[in-house]
PDB file of N, CA and C in Angstrom:
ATOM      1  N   UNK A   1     167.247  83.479 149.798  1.00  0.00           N
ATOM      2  CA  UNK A   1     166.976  82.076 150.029  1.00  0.00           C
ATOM      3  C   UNK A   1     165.690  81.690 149.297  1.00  0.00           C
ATOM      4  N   UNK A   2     165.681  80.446 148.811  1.00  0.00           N
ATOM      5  CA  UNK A   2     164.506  79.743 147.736  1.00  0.00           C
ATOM      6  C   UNK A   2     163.695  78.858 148.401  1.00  0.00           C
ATOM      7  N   UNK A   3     162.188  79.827 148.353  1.00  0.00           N
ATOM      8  CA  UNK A   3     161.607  78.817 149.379  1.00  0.00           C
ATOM      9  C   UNK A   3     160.921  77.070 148.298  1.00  0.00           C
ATOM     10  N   UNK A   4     161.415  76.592 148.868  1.00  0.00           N
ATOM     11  CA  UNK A   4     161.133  75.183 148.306  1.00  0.00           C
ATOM     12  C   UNK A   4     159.872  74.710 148.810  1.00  0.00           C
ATOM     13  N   UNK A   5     159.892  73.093 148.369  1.00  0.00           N
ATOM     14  CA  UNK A   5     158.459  72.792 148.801  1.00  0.00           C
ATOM     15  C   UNK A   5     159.195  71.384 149.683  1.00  0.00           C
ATOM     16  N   UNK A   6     158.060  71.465 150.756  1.00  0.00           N
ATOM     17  CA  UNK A   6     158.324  70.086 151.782  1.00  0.00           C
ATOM     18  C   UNK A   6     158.216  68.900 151.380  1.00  0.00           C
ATOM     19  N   UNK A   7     159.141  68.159 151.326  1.00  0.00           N
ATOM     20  CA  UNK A   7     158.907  66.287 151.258  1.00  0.00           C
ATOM     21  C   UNK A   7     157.795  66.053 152.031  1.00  0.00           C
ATOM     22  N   UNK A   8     157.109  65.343 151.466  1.00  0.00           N
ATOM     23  CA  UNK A   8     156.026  64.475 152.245  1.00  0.00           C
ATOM     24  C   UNK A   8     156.028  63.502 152.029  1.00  0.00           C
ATOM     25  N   UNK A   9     155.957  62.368 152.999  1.00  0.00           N
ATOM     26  CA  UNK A   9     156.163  61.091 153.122  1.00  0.00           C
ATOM     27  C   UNK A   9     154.870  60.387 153.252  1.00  0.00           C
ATOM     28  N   UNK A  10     153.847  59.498 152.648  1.00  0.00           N
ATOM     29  CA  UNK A  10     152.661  59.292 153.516  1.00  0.00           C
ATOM     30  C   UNK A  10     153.023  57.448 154.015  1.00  0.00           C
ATOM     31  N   UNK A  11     152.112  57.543 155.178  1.00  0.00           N
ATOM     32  CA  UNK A  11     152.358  56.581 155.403  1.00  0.00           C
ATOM     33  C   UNK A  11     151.344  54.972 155.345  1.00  0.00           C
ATOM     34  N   UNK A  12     151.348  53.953 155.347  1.00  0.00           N
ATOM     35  CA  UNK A  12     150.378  53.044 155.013  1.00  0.00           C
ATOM     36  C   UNK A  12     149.760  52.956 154.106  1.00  0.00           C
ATOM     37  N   UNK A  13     148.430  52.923 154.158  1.00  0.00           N
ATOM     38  CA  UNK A  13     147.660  52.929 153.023  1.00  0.00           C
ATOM     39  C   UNK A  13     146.653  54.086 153.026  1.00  0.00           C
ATOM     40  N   UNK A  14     147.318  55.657 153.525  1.00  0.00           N
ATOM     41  CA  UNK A  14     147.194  56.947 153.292  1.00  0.00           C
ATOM     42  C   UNK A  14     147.383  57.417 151.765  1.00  0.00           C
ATOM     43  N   UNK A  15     146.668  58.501 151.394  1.00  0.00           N
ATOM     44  CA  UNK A  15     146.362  58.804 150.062  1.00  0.00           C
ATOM     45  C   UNK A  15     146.691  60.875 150.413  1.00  0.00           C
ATOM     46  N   UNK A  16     147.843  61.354 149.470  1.00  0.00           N
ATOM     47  CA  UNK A  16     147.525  63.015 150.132  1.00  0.00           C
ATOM     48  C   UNK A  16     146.908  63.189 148.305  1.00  0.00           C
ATOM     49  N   UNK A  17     146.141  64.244 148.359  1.00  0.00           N
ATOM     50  CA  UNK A  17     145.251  64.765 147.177  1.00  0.00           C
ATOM     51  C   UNK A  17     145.291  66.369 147.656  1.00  0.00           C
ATOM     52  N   UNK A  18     145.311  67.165 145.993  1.00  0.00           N
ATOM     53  CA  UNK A  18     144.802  68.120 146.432  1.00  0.00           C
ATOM     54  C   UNK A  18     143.697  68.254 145.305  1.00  0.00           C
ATOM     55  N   UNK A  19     142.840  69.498 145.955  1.00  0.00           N
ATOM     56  CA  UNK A  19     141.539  69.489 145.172  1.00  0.00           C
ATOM     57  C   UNK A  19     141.409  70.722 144.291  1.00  0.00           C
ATOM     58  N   UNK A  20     141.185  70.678 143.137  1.00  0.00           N
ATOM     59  CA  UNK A  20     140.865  72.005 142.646  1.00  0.00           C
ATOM     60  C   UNK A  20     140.449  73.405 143.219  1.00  0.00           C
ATOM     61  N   UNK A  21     141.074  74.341 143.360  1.00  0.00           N
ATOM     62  CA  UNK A  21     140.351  75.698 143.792  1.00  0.00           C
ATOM     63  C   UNK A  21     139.395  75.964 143.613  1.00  0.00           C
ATOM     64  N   UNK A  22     138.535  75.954 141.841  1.00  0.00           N
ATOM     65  CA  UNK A  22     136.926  75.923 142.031  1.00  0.00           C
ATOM     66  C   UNK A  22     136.431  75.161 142.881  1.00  0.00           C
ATOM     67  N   UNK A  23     136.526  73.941 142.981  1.00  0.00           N
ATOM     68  CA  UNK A  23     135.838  73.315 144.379  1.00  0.00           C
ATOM     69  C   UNK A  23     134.032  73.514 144.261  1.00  0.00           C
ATOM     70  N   UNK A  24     133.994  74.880 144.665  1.00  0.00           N
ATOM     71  CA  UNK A  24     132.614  75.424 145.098  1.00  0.00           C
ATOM     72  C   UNK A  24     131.554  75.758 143.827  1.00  0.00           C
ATOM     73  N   UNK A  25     132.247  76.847 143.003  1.00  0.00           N
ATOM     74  CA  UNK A  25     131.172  76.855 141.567  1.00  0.00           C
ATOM     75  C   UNK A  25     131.513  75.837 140.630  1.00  0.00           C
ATOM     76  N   UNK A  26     130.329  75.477 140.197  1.00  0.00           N
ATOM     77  CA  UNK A  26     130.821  74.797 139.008  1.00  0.00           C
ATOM     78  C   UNK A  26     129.043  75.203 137.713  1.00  0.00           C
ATOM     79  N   UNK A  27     129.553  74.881 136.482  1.00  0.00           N
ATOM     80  CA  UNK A  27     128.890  75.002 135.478  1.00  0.00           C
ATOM     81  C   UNK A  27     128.041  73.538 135.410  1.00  0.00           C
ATOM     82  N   UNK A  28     126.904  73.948 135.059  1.00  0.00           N
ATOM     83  CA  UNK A  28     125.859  73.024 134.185  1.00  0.00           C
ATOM     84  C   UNK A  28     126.036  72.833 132.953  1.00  0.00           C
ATOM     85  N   UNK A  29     125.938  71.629 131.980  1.00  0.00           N
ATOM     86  CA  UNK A  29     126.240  71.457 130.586  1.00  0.00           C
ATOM     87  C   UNK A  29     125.663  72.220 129.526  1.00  0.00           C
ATOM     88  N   UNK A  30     124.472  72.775 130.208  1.00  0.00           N
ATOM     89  CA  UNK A  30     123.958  74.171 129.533  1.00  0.00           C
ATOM     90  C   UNK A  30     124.820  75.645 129.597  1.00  0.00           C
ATOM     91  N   UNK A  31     125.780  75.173 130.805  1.00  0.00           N
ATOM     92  CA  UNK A  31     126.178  76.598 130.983  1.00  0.00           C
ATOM     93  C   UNK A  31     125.919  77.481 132.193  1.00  0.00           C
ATOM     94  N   UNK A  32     124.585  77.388 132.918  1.00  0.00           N
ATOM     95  CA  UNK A  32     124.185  77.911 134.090  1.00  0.00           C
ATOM     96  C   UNK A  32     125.413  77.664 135.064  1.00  0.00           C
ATOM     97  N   UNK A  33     125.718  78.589 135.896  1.00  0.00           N
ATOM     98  CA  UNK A  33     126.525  78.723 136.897  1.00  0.00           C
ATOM     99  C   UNK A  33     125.751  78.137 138.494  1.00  0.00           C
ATOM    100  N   UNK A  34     126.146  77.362 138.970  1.00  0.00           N
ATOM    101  CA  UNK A  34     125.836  76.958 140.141  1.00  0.00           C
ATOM    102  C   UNK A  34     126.688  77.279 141.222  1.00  0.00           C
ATOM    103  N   UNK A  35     126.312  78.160 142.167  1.00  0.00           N
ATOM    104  CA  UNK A  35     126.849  78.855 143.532  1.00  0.00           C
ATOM    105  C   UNK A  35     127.468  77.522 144.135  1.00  0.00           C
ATOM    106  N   UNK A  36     128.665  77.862 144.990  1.00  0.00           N
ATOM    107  CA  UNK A  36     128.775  76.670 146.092  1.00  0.00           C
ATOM    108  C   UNK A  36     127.954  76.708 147.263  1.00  0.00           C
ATOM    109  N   UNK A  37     126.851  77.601 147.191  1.00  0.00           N
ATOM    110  CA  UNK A  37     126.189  77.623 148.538  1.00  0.00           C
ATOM    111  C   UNK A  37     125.067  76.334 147.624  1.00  0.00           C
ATOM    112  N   UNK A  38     124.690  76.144 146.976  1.00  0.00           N
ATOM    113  CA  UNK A  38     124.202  74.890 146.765  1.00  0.00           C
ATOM    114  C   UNK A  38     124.038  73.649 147.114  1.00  0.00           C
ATOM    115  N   UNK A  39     122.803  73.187 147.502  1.00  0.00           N
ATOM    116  CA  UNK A  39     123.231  71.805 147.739  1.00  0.00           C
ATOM    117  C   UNK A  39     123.037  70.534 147.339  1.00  0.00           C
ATOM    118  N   UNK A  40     124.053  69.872 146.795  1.00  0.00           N
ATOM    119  CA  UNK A  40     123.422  68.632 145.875  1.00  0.00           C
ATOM    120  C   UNK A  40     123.772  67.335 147.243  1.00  0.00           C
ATOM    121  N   UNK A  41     122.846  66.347 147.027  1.00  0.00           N
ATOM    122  CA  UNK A  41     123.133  65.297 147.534  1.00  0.00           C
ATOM    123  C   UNK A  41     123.884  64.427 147.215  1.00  0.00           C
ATOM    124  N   UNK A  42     124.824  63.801 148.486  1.00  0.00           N
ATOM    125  CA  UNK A  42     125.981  63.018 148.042  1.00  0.00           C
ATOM    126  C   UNK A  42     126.593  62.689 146.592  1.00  0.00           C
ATOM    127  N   UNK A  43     126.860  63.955 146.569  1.00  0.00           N
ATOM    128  CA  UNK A  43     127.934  64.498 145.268  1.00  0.00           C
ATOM    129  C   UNK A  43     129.230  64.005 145.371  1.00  0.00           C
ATOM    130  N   UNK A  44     129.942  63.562 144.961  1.00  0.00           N
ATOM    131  CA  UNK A  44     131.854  63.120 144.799  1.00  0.00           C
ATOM    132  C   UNK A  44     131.991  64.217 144.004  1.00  0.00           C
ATOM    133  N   UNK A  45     133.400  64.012 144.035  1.00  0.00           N
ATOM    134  CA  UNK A  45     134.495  64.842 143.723  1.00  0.00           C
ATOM    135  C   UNK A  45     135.586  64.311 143.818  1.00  0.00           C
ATOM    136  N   UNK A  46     136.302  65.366 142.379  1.00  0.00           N
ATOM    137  CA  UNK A  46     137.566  64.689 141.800  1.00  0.00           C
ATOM    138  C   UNK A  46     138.661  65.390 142.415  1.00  0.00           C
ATOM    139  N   UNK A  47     140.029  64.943 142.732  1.00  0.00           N
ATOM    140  CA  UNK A  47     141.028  65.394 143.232  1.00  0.00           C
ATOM    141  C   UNK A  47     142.447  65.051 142.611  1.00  0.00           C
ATOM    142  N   UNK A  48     143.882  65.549 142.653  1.00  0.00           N
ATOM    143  CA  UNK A  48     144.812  64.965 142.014  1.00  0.00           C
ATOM    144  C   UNK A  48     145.779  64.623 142.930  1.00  0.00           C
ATOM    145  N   UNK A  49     146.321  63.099 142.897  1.00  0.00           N
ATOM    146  CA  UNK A  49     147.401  62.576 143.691  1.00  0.00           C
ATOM    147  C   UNK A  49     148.732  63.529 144.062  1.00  0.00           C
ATOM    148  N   UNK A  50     148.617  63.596 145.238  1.00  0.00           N
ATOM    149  CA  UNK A  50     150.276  64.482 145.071  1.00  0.00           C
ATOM    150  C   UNK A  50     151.138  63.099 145.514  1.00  0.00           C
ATOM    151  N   UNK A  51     150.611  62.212 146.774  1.00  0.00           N
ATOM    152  CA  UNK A  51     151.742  61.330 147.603  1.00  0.00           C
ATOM    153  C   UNK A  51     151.094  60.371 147.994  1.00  0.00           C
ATOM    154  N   UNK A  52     151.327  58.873 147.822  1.00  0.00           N
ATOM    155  CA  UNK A  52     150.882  57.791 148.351  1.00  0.00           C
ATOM    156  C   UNK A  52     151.474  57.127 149.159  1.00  0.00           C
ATOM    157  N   UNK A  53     150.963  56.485 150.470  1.00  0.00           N
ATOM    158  CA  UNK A  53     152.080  55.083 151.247  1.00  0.00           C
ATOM    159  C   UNK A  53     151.995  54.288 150.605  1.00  0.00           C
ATOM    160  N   UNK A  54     153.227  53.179 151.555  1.00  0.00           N
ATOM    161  CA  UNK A  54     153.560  52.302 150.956  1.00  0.00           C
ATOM    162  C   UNK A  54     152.766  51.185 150.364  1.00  0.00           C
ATOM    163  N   UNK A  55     151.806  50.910 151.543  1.00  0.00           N
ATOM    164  CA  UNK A  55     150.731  49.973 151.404  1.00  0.00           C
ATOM    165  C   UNK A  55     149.557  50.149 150.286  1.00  0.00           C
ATOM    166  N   UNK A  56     149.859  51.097 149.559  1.00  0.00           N
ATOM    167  CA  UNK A  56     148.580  51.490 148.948  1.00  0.00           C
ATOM    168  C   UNK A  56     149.011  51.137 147.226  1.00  0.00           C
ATOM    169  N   UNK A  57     148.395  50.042 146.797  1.00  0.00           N
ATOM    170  CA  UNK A  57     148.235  49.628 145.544  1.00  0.00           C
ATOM    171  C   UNK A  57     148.063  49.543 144.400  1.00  0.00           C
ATOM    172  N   UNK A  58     147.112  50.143 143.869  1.00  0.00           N
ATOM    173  CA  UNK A  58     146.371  50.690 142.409  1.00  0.00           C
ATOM    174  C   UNK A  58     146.119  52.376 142.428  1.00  0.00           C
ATOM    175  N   UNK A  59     147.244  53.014 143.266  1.00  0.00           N
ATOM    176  CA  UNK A  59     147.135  54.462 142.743  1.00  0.00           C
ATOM    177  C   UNK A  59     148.698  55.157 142.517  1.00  0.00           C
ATOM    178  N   UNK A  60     149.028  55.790 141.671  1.00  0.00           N
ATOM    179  CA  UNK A  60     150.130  56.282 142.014  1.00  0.00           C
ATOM    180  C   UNK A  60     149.652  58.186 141.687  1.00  0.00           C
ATOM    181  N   UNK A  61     151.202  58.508 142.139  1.00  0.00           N
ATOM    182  CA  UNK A  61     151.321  59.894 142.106  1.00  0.00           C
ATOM    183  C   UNK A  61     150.773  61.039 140.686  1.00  0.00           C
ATOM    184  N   UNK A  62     150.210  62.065 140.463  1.00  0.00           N
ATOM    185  CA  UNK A  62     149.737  62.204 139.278  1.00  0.00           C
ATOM    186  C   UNK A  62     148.221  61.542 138.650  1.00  0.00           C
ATOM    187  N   UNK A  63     147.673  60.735 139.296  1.00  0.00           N
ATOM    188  CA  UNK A  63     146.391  59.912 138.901  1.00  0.00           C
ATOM    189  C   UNK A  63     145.341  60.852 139.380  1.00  0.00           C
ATOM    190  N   UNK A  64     144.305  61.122 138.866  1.00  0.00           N
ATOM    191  CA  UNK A  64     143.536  61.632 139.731  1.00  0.00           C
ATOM    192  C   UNK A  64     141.873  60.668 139.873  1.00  0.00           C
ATOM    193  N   UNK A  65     141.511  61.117 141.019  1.00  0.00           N
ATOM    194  CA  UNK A  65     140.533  60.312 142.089  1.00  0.00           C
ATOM    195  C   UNK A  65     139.153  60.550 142.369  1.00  0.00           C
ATOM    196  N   UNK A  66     137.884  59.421 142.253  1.00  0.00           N
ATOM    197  CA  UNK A  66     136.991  60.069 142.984  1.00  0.00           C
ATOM    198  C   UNK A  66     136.648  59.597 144.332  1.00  0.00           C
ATOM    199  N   UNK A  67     136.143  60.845 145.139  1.00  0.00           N
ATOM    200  CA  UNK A  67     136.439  60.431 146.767  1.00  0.00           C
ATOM    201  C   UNK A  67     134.787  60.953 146.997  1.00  0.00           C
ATOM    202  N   UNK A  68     134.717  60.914 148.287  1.00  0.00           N
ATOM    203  CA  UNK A  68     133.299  61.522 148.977  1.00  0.00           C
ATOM    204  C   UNK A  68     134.261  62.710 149.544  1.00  0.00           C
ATOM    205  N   UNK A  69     133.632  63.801 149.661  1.00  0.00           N
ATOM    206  CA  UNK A  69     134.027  65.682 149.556  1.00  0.00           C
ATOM    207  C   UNK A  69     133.594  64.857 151.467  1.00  0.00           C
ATOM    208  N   UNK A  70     133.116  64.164 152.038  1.00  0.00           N
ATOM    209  CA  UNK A  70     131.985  64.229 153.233  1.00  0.00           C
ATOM    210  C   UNK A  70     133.589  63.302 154.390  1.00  0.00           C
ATOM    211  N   UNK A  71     134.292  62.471 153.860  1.00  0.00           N
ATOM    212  CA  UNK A  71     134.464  61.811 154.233  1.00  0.00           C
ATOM    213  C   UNK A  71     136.263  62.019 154.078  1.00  0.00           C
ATOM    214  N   UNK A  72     136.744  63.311 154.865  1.00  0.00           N
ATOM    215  CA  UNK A  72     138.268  63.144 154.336  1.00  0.00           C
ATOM    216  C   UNK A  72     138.887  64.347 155.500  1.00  0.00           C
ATOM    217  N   UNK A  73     140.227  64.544 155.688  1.00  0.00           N
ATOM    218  CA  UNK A  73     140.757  64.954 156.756  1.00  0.00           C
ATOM    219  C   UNK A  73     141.755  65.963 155.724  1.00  0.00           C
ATOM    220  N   UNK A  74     141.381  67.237 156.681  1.00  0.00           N
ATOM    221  CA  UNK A  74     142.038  68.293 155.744  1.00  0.00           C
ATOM    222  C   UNK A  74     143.395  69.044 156.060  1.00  0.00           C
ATOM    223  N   UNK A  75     144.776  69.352 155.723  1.00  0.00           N
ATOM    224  CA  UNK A  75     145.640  69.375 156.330  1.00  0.00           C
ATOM    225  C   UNK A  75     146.245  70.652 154.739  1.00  0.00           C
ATOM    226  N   UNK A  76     146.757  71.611 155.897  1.00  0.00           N
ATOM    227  CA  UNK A  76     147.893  72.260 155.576  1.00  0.00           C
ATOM    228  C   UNK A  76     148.970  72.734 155.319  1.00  0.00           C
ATOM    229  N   UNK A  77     149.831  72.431 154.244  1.00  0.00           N
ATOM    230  CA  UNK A  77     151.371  72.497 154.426  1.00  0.00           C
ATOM    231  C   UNK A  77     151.969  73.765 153.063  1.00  0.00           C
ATOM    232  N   UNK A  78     152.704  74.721 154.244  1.00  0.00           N
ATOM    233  CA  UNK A  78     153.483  75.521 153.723  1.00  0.00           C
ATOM    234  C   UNK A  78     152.344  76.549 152.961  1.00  0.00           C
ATOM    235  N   UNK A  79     151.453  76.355 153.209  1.00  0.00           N
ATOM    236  CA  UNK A  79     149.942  77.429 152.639  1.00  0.00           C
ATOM    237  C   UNK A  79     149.067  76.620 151.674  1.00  0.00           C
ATOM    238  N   UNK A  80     149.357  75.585 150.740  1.00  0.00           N
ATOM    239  CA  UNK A  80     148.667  74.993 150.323  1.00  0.00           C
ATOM    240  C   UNK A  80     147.948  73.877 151.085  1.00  0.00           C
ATOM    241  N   UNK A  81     146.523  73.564 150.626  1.00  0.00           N
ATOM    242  CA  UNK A  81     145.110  73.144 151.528  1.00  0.00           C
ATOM    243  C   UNK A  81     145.286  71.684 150.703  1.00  0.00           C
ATOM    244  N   UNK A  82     145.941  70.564 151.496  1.00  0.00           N
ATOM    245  CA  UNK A  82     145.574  69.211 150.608  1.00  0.00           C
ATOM    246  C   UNK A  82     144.587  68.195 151.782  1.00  0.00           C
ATOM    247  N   UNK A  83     144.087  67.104 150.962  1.00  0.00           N
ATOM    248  CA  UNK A  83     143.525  65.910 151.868  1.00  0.00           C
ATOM    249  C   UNK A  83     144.041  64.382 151.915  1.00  0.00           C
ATOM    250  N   UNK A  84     143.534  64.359 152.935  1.00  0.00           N
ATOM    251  CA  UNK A  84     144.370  63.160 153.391  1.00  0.00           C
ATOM    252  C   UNK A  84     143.358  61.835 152.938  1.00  0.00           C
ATOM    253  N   UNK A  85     143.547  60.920 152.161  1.00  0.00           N
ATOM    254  CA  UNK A  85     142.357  59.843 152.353  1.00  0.00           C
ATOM    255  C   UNK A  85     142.990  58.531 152.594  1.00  0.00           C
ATOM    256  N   UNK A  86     141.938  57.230 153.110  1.00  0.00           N
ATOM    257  CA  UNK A  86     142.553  56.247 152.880  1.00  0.00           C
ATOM    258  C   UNK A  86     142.234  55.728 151.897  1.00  0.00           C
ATOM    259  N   UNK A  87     143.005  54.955 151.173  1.00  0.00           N
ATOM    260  CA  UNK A  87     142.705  54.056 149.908  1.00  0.00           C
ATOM    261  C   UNK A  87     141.680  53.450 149.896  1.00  0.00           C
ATOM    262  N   UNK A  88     141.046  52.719 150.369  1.00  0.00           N
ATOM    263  CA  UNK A  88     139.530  52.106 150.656  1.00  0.00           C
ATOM    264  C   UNK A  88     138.190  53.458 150.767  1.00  0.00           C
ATOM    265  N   UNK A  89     138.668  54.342 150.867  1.00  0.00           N
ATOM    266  CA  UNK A  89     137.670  55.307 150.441  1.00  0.00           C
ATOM    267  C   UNK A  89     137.722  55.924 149.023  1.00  0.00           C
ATOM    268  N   UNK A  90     138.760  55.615 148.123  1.00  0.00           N
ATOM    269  CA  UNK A  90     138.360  56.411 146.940  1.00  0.00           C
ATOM    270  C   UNK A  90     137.660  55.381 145.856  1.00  0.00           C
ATOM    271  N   UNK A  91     136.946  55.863 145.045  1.00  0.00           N
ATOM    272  CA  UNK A  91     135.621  55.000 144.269  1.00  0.00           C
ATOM    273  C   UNK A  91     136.082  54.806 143.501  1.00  0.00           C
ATOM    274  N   UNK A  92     137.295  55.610 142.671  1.00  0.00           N
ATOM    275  CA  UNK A  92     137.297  55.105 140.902  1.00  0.00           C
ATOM    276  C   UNK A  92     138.638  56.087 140.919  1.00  0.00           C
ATOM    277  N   UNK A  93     139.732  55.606 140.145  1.00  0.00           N
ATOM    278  CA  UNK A  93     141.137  56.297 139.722  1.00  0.00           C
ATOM    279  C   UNK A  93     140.808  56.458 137.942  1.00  0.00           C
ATOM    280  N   UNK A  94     141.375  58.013 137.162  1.00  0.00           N
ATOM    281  CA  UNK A  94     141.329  58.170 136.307  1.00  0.00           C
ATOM    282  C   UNK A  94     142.564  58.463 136.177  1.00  0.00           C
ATOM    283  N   UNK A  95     143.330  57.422 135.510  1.00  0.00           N
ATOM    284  CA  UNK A  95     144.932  57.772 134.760  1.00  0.00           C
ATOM    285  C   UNK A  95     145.541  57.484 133.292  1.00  0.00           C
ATOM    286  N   UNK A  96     146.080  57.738 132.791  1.00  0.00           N
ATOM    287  CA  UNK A  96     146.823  57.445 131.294  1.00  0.00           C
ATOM    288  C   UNK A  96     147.540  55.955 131.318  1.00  0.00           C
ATOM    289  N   UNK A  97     147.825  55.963 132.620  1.00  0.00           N
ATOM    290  CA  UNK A  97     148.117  54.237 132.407  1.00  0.00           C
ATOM    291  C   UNK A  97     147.832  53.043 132.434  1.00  0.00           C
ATOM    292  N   UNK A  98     147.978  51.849 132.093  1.00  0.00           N
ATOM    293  CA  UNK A  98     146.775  50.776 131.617  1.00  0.00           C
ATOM    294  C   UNK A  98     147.419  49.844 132.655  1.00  0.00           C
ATOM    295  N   UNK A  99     146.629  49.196 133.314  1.00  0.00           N
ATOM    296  CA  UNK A  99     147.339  48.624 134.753  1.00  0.00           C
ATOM    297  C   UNK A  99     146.544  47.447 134.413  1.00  0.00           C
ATOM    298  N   UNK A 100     147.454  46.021 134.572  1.00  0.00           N
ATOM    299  CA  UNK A 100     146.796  44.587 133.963  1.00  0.00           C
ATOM    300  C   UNK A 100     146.843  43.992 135.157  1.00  0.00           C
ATOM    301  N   UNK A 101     146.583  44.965 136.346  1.00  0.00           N
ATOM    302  CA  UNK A 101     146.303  44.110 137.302  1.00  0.00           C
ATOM    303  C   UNK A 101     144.610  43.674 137.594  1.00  0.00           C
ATOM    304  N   UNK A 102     144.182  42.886 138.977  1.00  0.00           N
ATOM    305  CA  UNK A 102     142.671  42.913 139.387  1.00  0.00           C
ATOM    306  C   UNK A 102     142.480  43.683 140.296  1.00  0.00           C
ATOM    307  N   UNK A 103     143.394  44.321 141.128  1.00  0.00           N
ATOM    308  CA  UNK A 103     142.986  45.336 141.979  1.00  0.00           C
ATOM    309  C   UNK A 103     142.094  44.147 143.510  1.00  0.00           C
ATOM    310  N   UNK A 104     141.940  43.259 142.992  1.00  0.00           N
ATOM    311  CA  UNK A 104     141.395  42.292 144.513  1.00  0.00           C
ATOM    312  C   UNK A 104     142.315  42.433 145.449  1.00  0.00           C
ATOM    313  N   UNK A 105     141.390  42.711 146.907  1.00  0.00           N
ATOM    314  CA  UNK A 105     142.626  42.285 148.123  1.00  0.00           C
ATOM    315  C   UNK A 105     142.849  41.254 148.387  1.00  0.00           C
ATOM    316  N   UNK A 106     143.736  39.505 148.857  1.00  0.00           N
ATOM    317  CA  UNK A 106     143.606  38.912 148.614  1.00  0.00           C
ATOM    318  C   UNK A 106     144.216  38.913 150.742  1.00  0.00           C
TER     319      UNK A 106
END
């Protein structure tokens, strides 16, 4: 039997992301290695769309996001570690597609 992967449905204006495995180290533009025991102040971080609700507007699936790492609900399915956000918490979408909308709530 083929283990597959679960439908996920999100609902409202819920956002599921998952986050890179480095996560914790990351490099300086020099190159220096920085531990995740480090601590930078209110740092963001980027994540990639897996599933959006319905209500949720200027993001789709595949886009990836910057969120606050401080401010998000963490959930497990089938062994992989994704997060849950709401749309009003992510700061800025980076995607390939050119969207001629304003993004205003009206």
């Amino acid at each position: 039997m083929e283990d597959s992967k679960q439908a996920i449905t999100m609902l409202a204006d819920r956002v599921l992301v998952t986050t890179p495995q480095s996560e914790g180290e990351r490099h300086s533009r020099s190159g220096i290695l920085i531990p995740a025991t480090a601590q930078v102040a209110k740092r963001l971080a980027w994540a990639e769309v897996v599933a959006v609700g319905p209500a949720v507007r200027s993001i789709s699936p595949g886009d990836k996001v910057l969120f606050n790492p401080e401010d998000r609900f963490e959930v497990e399915v089938q062994g992989e570690d994704y997060v849950i956000l709401k749309e009003r918490d992510i700061h800025a979408v980076a995607s390939v597609r050119i969207v001629n909308e304003t993004g205003l709530y009206l």
